[in-house]
PDB file of N, CA and C in Angstrom:
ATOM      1  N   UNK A   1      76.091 -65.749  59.904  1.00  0.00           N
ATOM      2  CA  UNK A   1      75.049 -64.837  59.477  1.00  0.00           C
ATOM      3  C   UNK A   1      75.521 -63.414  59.752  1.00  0.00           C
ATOM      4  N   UNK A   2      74.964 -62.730  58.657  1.00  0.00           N
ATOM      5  CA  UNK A   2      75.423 -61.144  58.737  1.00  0.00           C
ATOM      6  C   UNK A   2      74.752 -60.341  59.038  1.00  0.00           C
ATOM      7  N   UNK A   3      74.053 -59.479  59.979  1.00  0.00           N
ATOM      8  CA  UNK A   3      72.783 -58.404  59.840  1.00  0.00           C
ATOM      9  C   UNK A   3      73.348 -57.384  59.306  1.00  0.00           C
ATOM     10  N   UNK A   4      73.041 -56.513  57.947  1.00  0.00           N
ATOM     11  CA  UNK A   4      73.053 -55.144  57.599  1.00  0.00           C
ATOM     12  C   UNK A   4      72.051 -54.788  58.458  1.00  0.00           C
ATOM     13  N   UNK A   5      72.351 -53.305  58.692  1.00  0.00           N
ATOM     14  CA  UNK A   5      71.669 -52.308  58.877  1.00  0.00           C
ATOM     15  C   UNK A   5      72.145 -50.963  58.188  1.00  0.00           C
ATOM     16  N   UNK A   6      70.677 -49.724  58.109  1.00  0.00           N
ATOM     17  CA  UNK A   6      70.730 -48.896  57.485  1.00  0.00           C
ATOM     18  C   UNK A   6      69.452 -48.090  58.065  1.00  0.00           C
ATOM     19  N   UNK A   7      69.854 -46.965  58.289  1.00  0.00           N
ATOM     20  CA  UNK A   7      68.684 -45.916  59.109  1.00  0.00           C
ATOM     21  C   UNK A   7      68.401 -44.934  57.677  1.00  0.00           C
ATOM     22  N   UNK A   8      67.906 -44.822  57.475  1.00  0.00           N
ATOM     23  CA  UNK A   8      66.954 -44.424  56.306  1.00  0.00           C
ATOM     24  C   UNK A   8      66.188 -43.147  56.440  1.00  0.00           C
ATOM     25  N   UNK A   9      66.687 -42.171  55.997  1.00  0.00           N
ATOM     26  CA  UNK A   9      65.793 -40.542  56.357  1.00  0.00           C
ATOM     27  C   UNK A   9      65.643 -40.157  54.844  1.00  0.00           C
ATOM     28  N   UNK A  10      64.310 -40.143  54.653  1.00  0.00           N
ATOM     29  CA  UNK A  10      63.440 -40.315  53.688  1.00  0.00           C
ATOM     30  C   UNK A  10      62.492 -38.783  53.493  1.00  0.00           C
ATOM     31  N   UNK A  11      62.779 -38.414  52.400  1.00  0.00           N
ATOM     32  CA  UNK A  11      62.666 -37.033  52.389  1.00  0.00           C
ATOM     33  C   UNK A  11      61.278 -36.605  52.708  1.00  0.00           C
ATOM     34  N   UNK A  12      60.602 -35.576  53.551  1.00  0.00           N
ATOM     35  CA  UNK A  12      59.498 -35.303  54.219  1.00  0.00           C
ATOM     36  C   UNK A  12      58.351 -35.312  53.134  1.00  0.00           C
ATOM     37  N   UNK A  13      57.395 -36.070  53.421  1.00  0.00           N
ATOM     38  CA  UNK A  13      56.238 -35.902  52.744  1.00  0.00           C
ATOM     39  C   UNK A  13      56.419 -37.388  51.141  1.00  0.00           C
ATOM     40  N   UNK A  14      57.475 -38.102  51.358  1.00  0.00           N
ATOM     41  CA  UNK A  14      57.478 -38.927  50.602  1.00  0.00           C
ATOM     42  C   UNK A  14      57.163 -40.521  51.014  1.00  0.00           C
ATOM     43  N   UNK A  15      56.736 -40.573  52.447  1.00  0.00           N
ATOM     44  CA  UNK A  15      56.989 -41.639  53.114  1.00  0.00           C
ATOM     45  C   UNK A  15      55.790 -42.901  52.224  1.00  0.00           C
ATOM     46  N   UNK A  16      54.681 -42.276  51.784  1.00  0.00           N
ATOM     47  CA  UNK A  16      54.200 -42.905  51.433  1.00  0.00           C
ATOM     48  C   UNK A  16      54.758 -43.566  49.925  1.00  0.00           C
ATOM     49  N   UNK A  17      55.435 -43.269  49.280  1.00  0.00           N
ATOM     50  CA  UNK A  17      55.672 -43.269  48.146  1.00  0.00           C
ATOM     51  C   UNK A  17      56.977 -44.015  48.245  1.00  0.00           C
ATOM     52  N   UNK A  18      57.582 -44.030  49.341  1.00  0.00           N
ATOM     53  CA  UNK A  18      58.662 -44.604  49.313  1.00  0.00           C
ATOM     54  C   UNK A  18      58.458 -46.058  49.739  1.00  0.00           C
ATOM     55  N   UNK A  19      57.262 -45.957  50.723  1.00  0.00           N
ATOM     56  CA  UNK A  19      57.177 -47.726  51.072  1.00  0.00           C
ATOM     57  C   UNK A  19      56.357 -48.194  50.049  1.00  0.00           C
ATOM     58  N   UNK A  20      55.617 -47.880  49.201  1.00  0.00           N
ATOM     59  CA  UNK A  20      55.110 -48.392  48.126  1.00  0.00           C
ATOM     60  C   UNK A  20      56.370 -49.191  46.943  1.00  0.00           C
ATOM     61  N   UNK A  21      57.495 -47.867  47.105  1.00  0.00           N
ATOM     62  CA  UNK A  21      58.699 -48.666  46.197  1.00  0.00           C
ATOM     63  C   UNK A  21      59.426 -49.404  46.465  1.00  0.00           C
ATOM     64  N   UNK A  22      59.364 -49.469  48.098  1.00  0.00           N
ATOM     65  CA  UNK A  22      60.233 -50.597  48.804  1.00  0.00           C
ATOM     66  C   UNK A  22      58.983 -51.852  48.750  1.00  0.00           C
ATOM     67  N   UNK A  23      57.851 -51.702  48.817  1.00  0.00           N
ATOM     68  CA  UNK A  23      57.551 -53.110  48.395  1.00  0.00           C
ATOM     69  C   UNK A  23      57.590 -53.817  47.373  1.00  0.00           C
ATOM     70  N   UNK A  24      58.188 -52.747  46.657  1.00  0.00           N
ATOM     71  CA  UNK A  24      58.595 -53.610  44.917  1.00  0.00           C
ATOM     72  C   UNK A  24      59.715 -54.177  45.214  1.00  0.00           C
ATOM     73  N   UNK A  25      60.962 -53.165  45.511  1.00  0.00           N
ATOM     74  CA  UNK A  25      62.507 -53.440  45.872  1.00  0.00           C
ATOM     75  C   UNK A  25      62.612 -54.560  46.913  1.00  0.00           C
ATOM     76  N   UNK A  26      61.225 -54.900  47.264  1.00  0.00           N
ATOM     77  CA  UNK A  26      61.547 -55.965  48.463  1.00  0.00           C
ATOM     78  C   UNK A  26      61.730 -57.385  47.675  1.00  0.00           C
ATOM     79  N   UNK A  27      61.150 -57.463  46.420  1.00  0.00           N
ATOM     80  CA  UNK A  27      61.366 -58.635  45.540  1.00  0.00           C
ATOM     81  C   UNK A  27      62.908 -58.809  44.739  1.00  0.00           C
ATOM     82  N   UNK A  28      63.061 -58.085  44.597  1.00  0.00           N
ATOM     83  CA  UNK A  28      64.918 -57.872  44.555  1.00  0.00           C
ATOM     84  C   UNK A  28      65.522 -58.475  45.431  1.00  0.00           C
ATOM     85  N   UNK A  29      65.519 -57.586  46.427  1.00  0.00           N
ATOM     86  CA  UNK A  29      66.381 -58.247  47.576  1.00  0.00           C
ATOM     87  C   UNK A  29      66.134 -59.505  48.012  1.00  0.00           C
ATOM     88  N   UNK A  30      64.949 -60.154  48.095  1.00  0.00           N
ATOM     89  CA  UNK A  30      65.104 -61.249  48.689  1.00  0.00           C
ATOM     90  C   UNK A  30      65.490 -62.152  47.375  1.00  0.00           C
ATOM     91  N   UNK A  31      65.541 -62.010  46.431  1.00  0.00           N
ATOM     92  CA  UNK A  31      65.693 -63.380  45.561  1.00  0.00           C
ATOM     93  C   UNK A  31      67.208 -63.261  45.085  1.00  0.00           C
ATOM     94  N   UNK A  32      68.250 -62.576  45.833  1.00  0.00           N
ATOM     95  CA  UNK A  32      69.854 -62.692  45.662  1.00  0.00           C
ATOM     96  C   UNK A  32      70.344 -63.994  46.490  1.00  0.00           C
ATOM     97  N   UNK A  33      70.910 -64.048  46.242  1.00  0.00           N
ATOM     98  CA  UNK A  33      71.893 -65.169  46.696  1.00  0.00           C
ATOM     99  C   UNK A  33      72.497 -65.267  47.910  1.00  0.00           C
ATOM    100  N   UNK A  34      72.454 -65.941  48.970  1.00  0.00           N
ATOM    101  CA  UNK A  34      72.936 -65.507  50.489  1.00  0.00           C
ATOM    102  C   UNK A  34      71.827 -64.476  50.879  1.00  0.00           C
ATOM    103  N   UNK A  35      70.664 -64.415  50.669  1.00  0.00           N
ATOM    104  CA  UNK A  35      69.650 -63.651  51.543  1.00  0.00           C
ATOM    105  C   UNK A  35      69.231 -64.642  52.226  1.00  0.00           C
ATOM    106  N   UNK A  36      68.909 -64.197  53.288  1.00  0.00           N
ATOM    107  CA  UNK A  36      68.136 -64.459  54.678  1.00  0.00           C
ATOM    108  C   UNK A  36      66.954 -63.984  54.565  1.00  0.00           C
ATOM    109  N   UNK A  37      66.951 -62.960  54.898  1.00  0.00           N
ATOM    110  CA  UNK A  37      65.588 -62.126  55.051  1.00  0.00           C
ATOM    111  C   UNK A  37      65.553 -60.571  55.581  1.00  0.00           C
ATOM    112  N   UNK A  38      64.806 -59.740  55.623  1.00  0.00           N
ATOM    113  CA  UNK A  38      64.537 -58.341  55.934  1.00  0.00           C
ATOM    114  C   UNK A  38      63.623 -58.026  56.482  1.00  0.00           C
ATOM    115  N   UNK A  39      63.738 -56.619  57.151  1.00  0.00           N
ATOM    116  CA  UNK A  39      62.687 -55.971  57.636  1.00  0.00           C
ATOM    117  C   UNK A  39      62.704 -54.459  57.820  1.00  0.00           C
ATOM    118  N   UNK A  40      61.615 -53.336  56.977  1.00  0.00           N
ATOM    119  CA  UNK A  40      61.826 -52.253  57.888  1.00  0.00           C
ATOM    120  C   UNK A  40      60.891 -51.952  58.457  1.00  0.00           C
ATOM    121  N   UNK A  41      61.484 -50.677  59.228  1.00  0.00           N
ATOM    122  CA  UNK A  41      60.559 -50.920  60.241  1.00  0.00           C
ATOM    123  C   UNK A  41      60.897 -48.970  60.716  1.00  0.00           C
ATOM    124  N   UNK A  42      59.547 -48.394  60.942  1.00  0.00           N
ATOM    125  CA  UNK A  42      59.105 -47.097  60.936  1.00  0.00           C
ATOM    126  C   UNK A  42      59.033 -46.539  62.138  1.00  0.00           C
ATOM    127  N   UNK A  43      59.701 -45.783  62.584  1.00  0.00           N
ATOM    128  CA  UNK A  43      59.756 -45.236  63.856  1.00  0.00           C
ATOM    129  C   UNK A  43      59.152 -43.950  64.036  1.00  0.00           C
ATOM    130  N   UNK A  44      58.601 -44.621  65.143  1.00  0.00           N
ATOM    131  CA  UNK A  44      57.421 -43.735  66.007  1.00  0.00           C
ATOM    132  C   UNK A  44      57.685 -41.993  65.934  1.00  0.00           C
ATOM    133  N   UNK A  45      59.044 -41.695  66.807  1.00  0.00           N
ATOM    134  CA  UNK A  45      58.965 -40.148  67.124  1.00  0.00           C
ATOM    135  C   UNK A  45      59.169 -39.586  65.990  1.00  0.00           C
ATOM    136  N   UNK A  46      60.198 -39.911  64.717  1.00  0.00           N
ATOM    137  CA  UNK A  46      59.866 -39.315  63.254  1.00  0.00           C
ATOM    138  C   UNK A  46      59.835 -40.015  62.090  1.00  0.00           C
ATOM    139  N   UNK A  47      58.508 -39.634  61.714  1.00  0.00           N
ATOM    140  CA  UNK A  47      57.488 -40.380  61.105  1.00  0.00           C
ATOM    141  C   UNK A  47      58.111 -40.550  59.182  1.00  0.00           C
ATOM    142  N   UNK A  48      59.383 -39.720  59.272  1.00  0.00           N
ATOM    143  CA  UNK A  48      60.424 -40.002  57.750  1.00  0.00           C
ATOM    144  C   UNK A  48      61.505 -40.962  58.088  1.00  0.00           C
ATOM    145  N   UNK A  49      61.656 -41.430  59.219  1.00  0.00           N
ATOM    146  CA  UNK A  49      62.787 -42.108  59.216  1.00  0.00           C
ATOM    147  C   UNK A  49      62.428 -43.973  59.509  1.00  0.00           C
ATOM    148  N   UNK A  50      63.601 -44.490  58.912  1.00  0.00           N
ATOM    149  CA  UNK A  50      62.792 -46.107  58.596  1.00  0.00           C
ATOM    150  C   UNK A  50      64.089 -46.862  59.223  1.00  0.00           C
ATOM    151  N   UNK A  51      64.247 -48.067  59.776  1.00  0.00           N
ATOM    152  CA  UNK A  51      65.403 -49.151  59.985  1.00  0.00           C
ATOM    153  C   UNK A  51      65.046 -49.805  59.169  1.00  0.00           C
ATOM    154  N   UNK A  52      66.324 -50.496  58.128  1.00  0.00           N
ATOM    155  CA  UNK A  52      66.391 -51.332  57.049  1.00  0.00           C
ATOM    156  C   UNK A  52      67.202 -52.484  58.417  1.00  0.00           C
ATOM    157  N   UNK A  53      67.124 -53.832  58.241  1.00  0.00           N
ATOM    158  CA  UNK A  53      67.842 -54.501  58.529  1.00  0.00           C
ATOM    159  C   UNK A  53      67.684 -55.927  57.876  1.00  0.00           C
ATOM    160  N   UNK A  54      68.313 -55.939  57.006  1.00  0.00           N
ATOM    161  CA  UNK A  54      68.952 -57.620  56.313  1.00  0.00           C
ATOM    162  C   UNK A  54      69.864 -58.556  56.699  1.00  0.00           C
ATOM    163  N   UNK A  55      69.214 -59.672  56.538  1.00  0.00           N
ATOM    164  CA  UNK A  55      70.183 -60.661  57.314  1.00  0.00           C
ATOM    165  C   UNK A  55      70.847 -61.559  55.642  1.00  0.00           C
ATOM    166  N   UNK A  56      72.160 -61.653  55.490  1.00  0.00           N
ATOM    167  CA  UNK A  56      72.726 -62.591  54.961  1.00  0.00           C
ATOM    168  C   UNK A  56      73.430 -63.525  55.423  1.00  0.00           C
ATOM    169  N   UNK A  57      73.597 -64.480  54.435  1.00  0.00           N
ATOM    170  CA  UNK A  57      74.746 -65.633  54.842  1.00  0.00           C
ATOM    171  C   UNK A  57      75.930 -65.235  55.451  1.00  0.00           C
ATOM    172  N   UNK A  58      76.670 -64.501  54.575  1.00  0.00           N
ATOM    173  CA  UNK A  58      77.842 -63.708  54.404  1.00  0.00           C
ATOM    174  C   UNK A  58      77.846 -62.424  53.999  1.00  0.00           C
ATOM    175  N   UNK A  59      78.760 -61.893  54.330  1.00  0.00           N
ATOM    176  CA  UNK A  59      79.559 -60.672  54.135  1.00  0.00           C
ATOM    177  C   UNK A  59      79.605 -60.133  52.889  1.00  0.00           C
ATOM    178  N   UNK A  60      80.160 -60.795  52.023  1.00  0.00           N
ATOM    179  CA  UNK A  60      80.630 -60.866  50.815  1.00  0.00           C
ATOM    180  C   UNK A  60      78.577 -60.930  49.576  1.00  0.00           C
ATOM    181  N   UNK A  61      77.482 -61.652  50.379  1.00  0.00           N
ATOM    182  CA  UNK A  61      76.635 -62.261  49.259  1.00  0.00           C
ATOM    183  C   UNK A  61      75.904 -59.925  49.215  1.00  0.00           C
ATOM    184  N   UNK A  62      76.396 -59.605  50.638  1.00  0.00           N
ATOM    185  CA  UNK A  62      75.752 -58.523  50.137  1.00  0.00           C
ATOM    186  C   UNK A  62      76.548 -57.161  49.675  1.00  0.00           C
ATOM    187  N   UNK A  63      77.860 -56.842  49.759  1.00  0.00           N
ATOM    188  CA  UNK A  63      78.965 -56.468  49.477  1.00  0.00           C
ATOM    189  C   UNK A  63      79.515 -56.495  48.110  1.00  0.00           C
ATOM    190  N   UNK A  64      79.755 -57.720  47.407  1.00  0.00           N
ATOM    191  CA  UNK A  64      79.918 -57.991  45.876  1.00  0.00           C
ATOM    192  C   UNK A  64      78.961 -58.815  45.782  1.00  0.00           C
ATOM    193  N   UNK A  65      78.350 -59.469  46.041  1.00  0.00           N
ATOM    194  CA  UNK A  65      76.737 -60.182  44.901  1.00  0.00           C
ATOM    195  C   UNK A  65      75.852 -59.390  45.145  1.00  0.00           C
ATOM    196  N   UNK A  66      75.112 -58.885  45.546  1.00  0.00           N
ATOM    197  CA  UNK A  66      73.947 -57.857  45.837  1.00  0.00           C
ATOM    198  C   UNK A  66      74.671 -56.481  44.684  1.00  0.00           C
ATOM    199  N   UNK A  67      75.776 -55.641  45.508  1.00  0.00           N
ATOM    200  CA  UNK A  67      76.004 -54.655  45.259  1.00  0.00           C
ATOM    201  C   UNK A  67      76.583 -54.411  43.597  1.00  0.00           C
ATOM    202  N   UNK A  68      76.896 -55.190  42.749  1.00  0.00           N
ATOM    203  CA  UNK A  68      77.878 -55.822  41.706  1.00  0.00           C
ATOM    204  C   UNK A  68      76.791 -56.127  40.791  1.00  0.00           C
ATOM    205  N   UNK A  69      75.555 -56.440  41.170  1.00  0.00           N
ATOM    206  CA  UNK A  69      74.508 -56.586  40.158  1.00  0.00           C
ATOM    207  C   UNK A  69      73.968 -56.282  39.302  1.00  0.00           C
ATOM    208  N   UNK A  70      72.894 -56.174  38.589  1.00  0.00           N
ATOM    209  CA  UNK A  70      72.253 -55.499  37.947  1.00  0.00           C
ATOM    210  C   UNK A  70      70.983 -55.730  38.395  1.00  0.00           C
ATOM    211  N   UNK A  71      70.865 -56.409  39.446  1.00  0.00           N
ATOM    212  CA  UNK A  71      69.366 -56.501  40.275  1.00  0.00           C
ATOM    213  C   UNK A  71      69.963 -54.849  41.115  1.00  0.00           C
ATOM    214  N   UNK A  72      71.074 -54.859  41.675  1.00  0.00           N
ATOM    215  CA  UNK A  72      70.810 -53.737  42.624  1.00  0.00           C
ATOM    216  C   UNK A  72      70.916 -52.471  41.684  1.00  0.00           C
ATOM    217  N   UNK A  73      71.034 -52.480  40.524  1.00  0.00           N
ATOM    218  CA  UNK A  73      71.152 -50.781  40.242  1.00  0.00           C
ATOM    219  C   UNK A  73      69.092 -50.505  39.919  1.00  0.00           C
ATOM    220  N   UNK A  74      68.314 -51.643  39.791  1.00  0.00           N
ATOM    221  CA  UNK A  74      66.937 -51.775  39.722  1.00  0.00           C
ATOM    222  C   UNK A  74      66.562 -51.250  41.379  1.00  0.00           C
ATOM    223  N   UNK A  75      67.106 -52.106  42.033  1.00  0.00           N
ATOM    224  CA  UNK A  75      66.757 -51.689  43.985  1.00  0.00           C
ATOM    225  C   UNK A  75      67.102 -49.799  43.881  1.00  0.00           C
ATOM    226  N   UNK A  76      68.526 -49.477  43.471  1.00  0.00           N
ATOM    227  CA  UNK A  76      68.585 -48.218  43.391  1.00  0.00           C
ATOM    228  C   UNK A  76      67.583 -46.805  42.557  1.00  0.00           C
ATOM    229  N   UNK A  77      67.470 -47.242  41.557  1.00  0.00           N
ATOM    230  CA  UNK A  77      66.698 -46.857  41.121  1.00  0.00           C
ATOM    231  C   UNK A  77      65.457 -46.398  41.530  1.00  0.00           C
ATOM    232  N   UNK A  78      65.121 -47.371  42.052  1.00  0.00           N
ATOM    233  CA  UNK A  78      63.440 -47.868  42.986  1.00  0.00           C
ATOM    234  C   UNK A  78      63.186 -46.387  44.531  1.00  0.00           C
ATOM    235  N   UNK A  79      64.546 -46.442  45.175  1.00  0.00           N
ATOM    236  CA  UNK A  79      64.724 -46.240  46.541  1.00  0.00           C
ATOM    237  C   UNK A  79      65.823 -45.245  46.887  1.00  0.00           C
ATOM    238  N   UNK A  80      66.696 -44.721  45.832  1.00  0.00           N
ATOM    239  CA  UNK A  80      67.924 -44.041  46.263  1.00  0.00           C
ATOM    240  C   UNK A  80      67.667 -42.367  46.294  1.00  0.00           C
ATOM    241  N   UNK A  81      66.700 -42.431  45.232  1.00  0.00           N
ATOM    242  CA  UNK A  81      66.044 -40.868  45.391  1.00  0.00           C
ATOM    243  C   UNK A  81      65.567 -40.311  46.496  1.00  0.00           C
ATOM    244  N   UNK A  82      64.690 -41.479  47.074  1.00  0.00           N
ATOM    245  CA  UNK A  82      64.093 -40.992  48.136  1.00  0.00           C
ATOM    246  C   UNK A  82      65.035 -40.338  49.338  1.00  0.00           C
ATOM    247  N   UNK A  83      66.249 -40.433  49.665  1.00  0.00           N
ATOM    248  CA  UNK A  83      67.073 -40.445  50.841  1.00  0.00           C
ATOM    249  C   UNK A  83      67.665 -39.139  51.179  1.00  0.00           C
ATOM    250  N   UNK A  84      67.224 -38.461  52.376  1.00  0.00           N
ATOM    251  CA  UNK A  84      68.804 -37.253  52.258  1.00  0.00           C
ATOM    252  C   UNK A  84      68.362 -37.308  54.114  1.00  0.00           C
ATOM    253  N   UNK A  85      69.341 -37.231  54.342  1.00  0.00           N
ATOM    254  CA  UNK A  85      71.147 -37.706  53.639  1.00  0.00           C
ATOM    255  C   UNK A  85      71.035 -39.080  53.857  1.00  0.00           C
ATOM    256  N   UNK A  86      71.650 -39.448  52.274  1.00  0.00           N
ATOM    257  CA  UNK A  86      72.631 -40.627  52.168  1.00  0.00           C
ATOM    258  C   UNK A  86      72.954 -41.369  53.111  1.00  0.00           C
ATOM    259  N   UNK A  87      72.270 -42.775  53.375  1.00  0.00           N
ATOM    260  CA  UNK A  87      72.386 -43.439  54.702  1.00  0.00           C
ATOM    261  C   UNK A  87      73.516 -44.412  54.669  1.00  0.00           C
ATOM    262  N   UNK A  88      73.959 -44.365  55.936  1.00  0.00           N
ATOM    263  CA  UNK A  88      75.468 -45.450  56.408  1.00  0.00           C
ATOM    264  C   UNK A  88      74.477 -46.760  56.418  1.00  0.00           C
ATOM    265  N   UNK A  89      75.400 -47.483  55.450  1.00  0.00           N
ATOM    266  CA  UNK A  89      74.842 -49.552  55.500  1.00  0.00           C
ATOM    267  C   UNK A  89      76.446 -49.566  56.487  1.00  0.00           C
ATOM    268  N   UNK A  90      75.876 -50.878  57.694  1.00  0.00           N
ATOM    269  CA  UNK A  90      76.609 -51.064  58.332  1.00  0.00           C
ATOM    270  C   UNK A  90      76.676 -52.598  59.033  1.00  0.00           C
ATOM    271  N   UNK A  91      77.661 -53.778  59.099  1.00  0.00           N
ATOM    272  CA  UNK A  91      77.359 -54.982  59.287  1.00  0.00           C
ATOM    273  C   UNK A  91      77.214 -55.602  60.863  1.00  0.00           C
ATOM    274  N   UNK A  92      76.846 -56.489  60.875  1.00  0.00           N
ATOM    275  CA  UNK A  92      77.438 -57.094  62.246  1.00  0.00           C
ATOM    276  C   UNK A  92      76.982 -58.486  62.083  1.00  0.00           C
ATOM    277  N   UNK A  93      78.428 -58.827  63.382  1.00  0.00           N
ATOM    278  CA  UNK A  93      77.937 -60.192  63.329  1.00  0.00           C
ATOM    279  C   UNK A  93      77.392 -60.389  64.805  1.00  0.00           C
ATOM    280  N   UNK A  94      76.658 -61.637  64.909  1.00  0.00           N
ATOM    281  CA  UNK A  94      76.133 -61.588  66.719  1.00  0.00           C
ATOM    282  C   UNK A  94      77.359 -62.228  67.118  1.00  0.00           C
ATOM    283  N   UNK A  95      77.276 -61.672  68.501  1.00  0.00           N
ATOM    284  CA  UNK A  95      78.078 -62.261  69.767  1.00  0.00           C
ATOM    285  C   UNK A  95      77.470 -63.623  70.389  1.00  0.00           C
ATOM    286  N   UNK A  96      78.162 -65.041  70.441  1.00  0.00           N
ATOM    287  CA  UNK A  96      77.884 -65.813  70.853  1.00  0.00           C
ATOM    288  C   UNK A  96      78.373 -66.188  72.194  1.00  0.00           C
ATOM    289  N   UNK A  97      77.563 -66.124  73.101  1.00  0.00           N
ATOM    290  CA  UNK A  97      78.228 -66.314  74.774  1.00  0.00           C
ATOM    291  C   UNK A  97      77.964 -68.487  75.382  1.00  0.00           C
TER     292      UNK A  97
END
């Protein structure tokens, strides 16, 4: 399993408008291939900034199947306006002890 993450600074005064389009874009994302599941999630001290975090199978289902789509240029569309600056997507895998 893969967690993306992505910190999300969402231009002031759009917050509402932006989670309205992420609950559309949320039907996208989950119906790709190698999704797991998602969540964001809105932080307290500033009230524009959001954590995206998706879990896939693999590496690859969100990298070239997600990104390679024509479901994601719809997700873009939806959500890419909203952003400045341009947020780092970044992977990990868990540590198993």
């Amino acid at each position: 399993m893969i967690l993306e993450s992505a910190m999300l600074q969402v231009k002031k005064n759009m917050e509402f408008d932006f989670e309205k389009s992420f609950e559309e874009a949320s039907g996208i994302i989950s119906s790709m291939d190698g999704y797991i599941s998602h969540s964001l999630n809105k932080c307290f001290e500033e009230s524009n900034k959001y954590l995206l975090l998706v879990k896939w199978e693999k590496l690859e289902d969100h990298t070239k199947g997600f990104r390679n789509s024509s479901e994601y240029k719809q997700w873009k569309d939806l959500l890419h306006h909203f952003y400045e600056p341009f947020p780092v997507v970044e992977h990990f895998k868990e540590i198993e002890f």
